[in-house]
Protein backbone atom coordinates (compact mmCIF):
# COMPACT_ATOMS: atom_id res chain seq x y z
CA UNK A 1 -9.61 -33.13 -1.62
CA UNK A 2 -7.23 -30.06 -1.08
CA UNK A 3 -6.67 -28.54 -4.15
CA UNK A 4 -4.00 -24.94 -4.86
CA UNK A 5 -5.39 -23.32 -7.81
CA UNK A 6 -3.64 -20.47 -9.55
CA UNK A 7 -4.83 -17.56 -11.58
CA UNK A 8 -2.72 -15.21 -14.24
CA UNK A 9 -5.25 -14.02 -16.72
CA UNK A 10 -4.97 -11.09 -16.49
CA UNK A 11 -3.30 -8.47 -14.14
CA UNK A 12 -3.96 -10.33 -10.76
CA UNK A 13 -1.06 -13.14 -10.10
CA UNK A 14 -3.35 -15.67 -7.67
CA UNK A 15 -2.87 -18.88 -5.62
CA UNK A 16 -5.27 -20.18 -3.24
CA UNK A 17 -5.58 -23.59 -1.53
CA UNK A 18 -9.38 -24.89 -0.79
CA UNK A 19 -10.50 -28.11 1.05
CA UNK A 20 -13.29 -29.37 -0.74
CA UNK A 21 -15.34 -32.04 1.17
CA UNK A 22 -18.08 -33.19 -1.12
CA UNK A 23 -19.80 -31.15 -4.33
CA UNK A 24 -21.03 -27.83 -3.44
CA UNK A 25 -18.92 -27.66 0.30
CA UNK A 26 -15.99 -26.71 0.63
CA UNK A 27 -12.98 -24.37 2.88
CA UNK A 28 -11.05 -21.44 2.42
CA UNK A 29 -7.19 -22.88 3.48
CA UNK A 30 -5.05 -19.42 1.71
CA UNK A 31 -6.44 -16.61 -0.48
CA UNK A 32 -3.03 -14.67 -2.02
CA UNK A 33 -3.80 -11.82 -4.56
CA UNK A 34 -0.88 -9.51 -5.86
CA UNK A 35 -2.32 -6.73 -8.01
CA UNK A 36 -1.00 -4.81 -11.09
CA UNK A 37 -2.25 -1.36 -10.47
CA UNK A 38 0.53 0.46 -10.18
CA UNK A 39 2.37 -0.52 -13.37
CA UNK A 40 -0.58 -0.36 -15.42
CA UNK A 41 -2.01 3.36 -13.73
CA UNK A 42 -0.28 5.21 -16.62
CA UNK A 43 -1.77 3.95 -19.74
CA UNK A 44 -5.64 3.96 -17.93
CA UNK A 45 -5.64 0.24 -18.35
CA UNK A 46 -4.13 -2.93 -18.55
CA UNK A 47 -0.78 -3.63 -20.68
CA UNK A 48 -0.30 -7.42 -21.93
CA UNK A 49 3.23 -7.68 -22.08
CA UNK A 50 3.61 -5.70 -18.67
CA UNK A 51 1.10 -8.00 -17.42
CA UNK A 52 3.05 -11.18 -18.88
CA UNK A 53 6.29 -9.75 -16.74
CA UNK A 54 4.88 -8.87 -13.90
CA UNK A 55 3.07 -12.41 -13.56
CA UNK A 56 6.76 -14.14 -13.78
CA UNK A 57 7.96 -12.25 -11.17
CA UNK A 58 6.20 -12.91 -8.42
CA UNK A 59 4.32 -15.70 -9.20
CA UNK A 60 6.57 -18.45 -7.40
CA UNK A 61 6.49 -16.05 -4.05
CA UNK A 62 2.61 -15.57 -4.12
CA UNK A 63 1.96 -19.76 -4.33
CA UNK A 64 4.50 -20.39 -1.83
CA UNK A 65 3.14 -17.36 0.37
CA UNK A 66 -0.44 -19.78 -0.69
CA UNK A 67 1.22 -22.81 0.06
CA UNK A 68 2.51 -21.28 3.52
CA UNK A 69 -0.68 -19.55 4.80
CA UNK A 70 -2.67 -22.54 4.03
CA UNK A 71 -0.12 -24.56 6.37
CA UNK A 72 0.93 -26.89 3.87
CA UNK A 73 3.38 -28.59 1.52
CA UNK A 74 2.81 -30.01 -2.15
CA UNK A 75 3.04 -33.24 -0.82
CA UNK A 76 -0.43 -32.86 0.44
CA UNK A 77 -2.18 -31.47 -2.02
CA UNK A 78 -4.41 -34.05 -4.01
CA UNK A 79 -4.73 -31.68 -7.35
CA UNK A 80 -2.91 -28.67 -8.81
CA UNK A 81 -5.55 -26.59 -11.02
CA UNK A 82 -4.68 -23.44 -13.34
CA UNK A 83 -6.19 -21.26 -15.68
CA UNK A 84 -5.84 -22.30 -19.08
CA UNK A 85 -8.06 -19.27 -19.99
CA UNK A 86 -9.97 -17.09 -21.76
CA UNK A 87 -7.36 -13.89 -21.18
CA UNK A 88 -4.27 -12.49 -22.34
CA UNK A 89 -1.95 -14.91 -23.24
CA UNK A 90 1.03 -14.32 -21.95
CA UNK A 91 -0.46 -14.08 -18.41
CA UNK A 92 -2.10 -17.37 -19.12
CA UNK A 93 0.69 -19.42 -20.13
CA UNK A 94 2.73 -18.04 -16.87
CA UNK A 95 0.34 -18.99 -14.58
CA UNK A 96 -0.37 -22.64 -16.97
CA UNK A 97 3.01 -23.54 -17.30
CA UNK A 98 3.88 -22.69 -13.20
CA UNK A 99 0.62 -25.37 -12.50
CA UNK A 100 1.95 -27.86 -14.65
CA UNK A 101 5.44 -27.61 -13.11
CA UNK A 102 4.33 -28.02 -9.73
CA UNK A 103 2.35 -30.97 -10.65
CA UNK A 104 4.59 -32.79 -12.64
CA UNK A 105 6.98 -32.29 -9.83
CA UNK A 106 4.77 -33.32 -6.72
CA UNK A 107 3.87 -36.33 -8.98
CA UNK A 108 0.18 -34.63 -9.00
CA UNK A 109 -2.69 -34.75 -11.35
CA UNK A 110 -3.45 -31.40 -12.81
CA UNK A 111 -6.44 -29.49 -14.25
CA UNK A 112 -6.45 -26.24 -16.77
CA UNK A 113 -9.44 -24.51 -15.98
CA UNK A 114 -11.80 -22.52 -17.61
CA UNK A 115 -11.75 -18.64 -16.34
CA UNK A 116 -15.47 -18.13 -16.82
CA UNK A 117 -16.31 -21.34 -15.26
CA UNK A 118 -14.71 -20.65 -11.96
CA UNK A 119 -16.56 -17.49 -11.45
CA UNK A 120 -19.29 -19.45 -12.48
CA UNK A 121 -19.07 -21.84 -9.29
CA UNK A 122 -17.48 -19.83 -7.00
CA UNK A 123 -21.10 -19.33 -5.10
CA UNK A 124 -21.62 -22.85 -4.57
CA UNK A 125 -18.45 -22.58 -2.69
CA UNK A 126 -19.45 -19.71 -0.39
CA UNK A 127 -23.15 -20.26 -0.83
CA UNK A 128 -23.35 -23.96 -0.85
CA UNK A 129 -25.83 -22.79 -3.90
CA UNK A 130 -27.77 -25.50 -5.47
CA UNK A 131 -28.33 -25.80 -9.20
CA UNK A 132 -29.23 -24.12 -11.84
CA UNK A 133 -29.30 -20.35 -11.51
CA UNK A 134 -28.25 -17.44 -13.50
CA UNK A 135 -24.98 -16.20 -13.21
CA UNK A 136 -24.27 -11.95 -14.46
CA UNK A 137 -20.56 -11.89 -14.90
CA UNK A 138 -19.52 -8.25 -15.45
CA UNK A 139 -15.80 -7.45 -15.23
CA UNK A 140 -13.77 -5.66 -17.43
CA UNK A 141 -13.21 -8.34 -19.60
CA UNK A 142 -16.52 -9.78 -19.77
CA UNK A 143 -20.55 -8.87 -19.65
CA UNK A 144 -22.75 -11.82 -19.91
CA UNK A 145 -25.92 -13.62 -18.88
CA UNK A 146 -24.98 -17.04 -17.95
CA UNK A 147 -27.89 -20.10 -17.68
CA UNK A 148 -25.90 -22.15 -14.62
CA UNK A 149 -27.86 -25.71 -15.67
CA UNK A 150 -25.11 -28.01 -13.98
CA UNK A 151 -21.27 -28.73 -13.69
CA UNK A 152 -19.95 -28.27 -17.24
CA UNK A 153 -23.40 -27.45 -18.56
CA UNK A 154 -23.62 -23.79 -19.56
CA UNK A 155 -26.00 -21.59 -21.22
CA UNK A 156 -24.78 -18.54 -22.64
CA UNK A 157 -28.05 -16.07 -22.69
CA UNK A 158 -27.05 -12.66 -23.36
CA UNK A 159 -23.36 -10.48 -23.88
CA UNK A 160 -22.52 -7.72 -24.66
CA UNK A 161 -22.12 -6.54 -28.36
CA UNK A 162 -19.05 -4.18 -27.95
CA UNK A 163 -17.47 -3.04 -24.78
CA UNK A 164 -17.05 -5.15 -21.70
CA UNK A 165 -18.90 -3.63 -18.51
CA UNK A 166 -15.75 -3.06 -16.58
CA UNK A 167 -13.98 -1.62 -19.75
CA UNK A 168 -16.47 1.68 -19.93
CA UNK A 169 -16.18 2.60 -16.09
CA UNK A 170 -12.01 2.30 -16.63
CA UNK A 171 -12.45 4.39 -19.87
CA UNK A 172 -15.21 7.13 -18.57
CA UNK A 173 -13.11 7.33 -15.67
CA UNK A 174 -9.76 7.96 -18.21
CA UNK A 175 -11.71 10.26 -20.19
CA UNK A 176 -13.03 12.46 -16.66
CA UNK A 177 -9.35 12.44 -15.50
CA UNK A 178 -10.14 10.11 -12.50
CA UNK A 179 -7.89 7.50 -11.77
CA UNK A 180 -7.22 3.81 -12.62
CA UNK A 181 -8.72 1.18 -12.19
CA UNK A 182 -11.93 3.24 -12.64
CA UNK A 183 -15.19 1.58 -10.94
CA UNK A 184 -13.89 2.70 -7.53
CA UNK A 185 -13.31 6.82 -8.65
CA UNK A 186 -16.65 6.49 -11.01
CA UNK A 187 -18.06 4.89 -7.55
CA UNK A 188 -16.66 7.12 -5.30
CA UNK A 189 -17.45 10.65 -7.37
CA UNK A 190 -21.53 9.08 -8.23
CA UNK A 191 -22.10 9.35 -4.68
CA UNK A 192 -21.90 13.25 -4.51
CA UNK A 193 -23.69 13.69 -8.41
CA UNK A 194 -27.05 14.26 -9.15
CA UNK A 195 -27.92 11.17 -11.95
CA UNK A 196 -30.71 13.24 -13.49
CA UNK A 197 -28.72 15.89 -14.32
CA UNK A 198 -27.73 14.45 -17.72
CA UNK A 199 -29.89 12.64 -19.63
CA UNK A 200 -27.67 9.32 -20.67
CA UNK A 201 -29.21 6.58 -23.04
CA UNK A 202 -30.29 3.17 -21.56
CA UNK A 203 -28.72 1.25 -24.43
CA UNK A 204 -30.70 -1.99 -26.00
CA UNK A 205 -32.79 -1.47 -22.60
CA UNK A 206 -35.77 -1.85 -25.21
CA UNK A 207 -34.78 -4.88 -26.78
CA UNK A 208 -36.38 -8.38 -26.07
CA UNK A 209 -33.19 -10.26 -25.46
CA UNK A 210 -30.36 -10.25 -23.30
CA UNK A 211 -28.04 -8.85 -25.38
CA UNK A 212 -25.96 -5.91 -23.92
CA UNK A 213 -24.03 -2.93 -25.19
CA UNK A 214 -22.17 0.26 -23.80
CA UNK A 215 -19.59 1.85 -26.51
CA UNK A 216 -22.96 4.39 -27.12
CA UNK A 217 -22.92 5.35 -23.66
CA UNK A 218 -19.90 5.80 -23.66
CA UNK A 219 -20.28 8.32 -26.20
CA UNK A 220 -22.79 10.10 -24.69
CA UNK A 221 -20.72 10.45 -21.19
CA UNK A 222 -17.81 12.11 -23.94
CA UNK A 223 -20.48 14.62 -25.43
CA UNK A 224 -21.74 15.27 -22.18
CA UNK A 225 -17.91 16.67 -20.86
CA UNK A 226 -17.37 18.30 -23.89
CA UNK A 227 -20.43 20.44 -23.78
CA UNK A 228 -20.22 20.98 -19.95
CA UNK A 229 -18.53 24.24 -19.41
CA UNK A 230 -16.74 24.72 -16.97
CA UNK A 231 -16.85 20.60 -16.08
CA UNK A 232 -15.65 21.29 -13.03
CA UNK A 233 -15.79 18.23 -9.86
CA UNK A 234 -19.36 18.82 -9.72
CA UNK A 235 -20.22 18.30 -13.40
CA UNK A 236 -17.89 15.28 -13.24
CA UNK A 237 -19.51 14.44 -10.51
CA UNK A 238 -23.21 14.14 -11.70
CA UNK A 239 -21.83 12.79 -14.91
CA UNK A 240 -20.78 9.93 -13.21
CA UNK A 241 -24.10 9.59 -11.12
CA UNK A 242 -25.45 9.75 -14.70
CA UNK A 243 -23.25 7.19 -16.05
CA UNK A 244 -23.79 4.55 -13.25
CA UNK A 245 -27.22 4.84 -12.87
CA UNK A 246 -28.01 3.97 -16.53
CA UNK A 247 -25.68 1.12 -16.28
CA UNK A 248 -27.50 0.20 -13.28
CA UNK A 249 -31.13 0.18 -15.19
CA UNK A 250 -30.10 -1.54 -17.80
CA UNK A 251 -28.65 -4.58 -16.01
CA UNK A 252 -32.33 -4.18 -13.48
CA UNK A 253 -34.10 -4.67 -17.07
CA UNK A 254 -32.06 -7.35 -18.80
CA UNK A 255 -31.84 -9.33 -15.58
CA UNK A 256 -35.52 -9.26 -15.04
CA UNK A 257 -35.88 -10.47 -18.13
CA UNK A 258 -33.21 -13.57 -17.66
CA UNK A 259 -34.76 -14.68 -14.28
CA UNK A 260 -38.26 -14.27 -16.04
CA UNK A 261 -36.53 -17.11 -18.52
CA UNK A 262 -35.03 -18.73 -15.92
CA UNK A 263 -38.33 -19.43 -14.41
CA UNK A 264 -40.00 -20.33 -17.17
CA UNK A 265 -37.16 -22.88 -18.51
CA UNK A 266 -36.56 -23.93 -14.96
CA UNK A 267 -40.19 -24.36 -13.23
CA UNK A 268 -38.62 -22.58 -10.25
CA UNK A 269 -40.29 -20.27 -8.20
CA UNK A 270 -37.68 -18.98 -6.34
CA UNK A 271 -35.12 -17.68 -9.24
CA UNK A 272 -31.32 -17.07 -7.74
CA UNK A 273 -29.06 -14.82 -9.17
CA UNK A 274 -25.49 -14.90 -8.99
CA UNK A 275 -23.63 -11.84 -9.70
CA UNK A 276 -19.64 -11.75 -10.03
CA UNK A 277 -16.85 -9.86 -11.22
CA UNK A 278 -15.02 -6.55 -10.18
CA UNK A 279 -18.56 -4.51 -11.49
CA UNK A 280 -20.46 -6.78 -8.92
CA UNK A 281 -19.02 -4.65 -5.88
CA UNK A 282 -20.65 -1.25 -7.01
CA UNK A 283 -23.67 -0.71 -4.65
CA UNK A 284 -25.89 1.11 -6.89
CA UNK A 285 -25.43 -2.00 -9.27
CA UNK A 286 -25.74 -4.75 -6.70
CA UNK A 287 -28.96 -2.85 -5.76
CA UNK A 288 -30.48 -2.73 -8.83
CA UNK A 289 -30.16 -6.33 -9.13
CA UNK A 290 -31.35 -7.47 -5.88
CA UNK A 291 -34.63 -5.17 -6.80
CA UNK A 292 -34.48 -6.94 -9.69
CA UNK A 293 -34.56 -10.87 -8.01
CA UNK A 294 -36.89 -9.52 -5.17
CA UNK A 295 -39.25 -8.34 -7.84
CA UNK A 296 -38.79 -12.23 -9.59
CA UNK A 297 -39.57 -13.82 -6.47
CA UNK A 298 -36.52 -14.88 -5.91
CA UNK A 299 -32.97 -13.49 -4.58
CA UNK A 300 -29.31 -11.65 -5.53
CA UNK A 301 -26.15 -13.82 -4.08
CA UNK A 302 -22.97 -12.03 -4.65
CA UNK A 303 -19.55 -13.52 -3.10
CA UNK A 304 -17.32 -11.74 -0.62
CA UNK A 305 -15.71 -8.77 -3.09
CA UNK A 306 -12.44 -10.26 -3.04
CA UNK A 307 -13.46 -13.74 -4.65
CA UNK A 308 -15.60 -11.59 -7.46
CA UNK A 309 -12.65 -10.51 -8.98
CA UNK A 310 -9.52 -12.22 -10.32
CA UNK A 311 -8.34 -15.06 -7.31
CA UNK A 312 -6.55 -18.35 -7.12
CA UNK A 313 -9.72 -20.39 -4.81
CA UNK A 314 -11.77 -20.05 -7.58
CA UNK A 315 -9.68 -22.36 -9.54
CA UNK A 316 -8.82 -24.36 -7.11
CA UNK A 317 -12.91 -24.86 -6.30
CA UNK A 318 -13.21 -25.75 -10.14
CA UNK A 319 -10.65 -28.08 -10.21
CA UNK A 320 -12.07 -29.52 -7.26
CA UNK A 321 -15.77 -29.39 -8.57
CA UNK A 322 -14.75 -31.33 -11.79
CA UNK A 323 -12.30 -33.57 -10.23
CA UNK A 324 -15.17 -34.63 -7.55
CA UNK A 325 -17.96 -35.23 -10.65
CA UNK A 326 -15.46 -37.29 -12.84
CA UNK A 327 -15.48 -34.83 -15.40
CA UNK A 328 -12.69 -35.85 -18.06
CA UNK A 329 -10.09 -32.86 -19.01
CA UNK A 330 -6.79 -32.79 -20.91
CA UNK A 331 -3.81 -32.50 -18.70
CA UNK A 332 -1.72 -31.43 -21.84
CA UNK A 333 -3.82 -28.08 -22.46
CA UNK A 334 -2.45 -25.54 -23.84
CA UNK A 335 -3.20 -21.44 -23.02
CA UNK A 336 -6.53 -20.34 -24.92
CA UNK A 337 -7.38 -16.35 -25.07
CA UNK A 338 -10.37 -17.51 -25.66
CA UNK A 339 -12.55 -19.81 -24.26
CA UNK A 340 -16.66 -19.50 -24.29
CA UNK A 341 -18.56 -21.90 -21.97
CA UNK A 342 -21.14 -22.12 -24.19
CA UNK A 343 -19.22 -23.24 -27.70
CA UNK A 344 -22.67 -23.84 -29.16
CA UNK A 345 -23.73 -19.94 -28.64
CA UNK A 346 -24.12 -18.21 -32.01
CA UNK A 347 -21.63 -15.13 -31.72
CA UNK A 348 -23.11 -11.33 -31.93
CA UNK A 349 -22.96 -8.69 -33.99
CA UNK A 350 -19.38 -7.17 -32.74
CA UNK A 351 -18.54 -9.83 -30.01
CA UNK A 352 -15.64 -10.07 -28.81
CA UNK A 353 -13.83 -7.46 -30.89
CA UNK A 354 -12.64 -5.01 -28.28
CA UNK A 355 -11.82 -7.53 -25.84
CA UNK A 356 -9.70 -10.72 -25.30
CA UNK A 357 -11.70 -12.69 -22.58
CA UNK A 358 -14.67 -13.55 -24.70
């Protein structure tokens, strides 16, 4: 089954074109990603309706740059897969009604997809991983602990009650003067701090469950600058250090705690979790969490950086996935800001209210 999938949630326009040989195998044909950064550097984060314009104006040349890297036409494509959502709906509906286009078109049966579930499966793509296993999205729309039970069976375990992950390393870095997006310059100016030099809260790191939250931090990171005098690039500097390496404990605790569920719901010995999203690609994070699954018995898999954040193969490998089970879905969906995978879980105190992909 070759499959182009296409991806406009946000402020990445995607296509990609996989080969997908049976459940859980599958081939990289075209991976095309055009980023936002630029027009959104000057607000310190992302702007819908910029994002909603940008999307239609290169989204025809990035799938036919897709089509053309994979080698291909439409006529040999077997599905045509787009996301439907959760995200900002003008993006969505962009990127939904280009899918449905080149479907009807090409005479081809098409697929909206879930955004959450195709990070959700993307390591069974690179990974050939088996299921279940716990999947840590953290982006800067989203921070949850995801049980991975089967295709289309999702568990929804812990999120975060107020600011998405991604979301406080854009605004720390907005409110140190670093640049945007702000992982990277948080990243980049941690490595030269010292992280005991300010003593940041570990938010809800006491807590039984698995629910997260970082608007306090946040606040502590602004106190911190304002009371530094002079905050020059070495106090911004260890405030960062600071900053990640309390986000970093945190996720070590709550995802010690998930794979210690995961075992005991499971029976497996040998826990696996998946880690994806933009957040996924710090290195003090990712090693926290592998310390984390190594402690559990059991192991960290994180795809290749570029298919943790926003891409067009993860839909297509969704659209695939579901296709290749039989799973029924409506070809006539419409765009859905949001979407949860798990409709049954019981919303938290404050979720979902800063963000849109919830």
């Amino acid at each position: 089954m070759i499959v182009l999938g296409i991806e406009t949630s946000c402020d990445e326009t995607a296509a990609g074109v996989i080969r997908a040989e049976r459940p859980g195998h599958g081939e990289i044909l075209s991976d095309v990603v055009r980023g936002q950064v630029e027009a959104h550097a000057a607000y310190g984060g992302v702007v819908p309706e910029i994002a909603a314009r940008a999307h239609v104006e290169v989204v025809d040349e990035v799938v036919a740059k897709a089509m053309a890297d994979a080698g291909l036409g439409f006529a040999d494509l077997d599905l045509v897969a787009a996301t439907a959502g959760p995200g900002l709906i003008g993006g969505l509906l962009v990127g939904l009604t280009t899918g449905k286009a080149i479907a009807a078109a090409a005479r081809l049966p098409f697929r909206g997809i879930n955004h959450l579930e195709a990070h959700a499966l993307t390591a069974r793509l690179t990974d050939e991983l088996a299921f279940p296993y716990l999947l840590l999205l953290v982006s800067g729309g989203h921070s949850q602990f995801i049980l991975v039970e089967d295709l289309g069976s999702y568990r929804r375990w812990g999120t975060t009650i107020d600011d998405a992950l991604g979301e406080a390393f854009d605004k720390t870095a907005k409110l140190l003067g670093l640049g945007y997006p702000g992982g990277p310059e948080v990243e980049k100016r941690a490595a030269d701090g010292d992280p005991t030099r300010f003593a940041f809260p570990r938010p809800l790191a006491d807590r039984p469950d698995l629910a997260l939250s970082f608007a306090g931090l946040k606040t502590a990171v602004r106190l911190a600058a304002e009371r530094t005098d002079p905050l020059d690039a070495q106090a911004i500097c260890d405030i960062c250090a600071g900053f990640q390496a309390a986000i970093a404990d945190v996720l070590a605790v709550k995802a010690a705690r998930a794979l210690a569920q995961l075992r005991s719901e499971t029976g497996t010995d040998a826990p696996t979790l998946v880690a994806a999203g933009g957040v996924a690609s710090n290195r003090t994070v990712r090693q926290a969490l592998a310390g984390a699954a190594e402690d559990a018995g059991g192991r960290l898999v994180v795809p290749p950086a570029r298919l943790c954040t926003d891409n067009g193969v993860m839909i297509a490998w969704a659209g695939a996935e579901r296709a290749m089970a039989g799973l029924e879905d409506d070809p006539e969906i419409t765009a859905r800001p949001r979407w949860p995978l798990d409709a049954d879980a019981a919303p938290l105190v404050g979720y979902g209210r800063l963000g849109v992909k919830v």
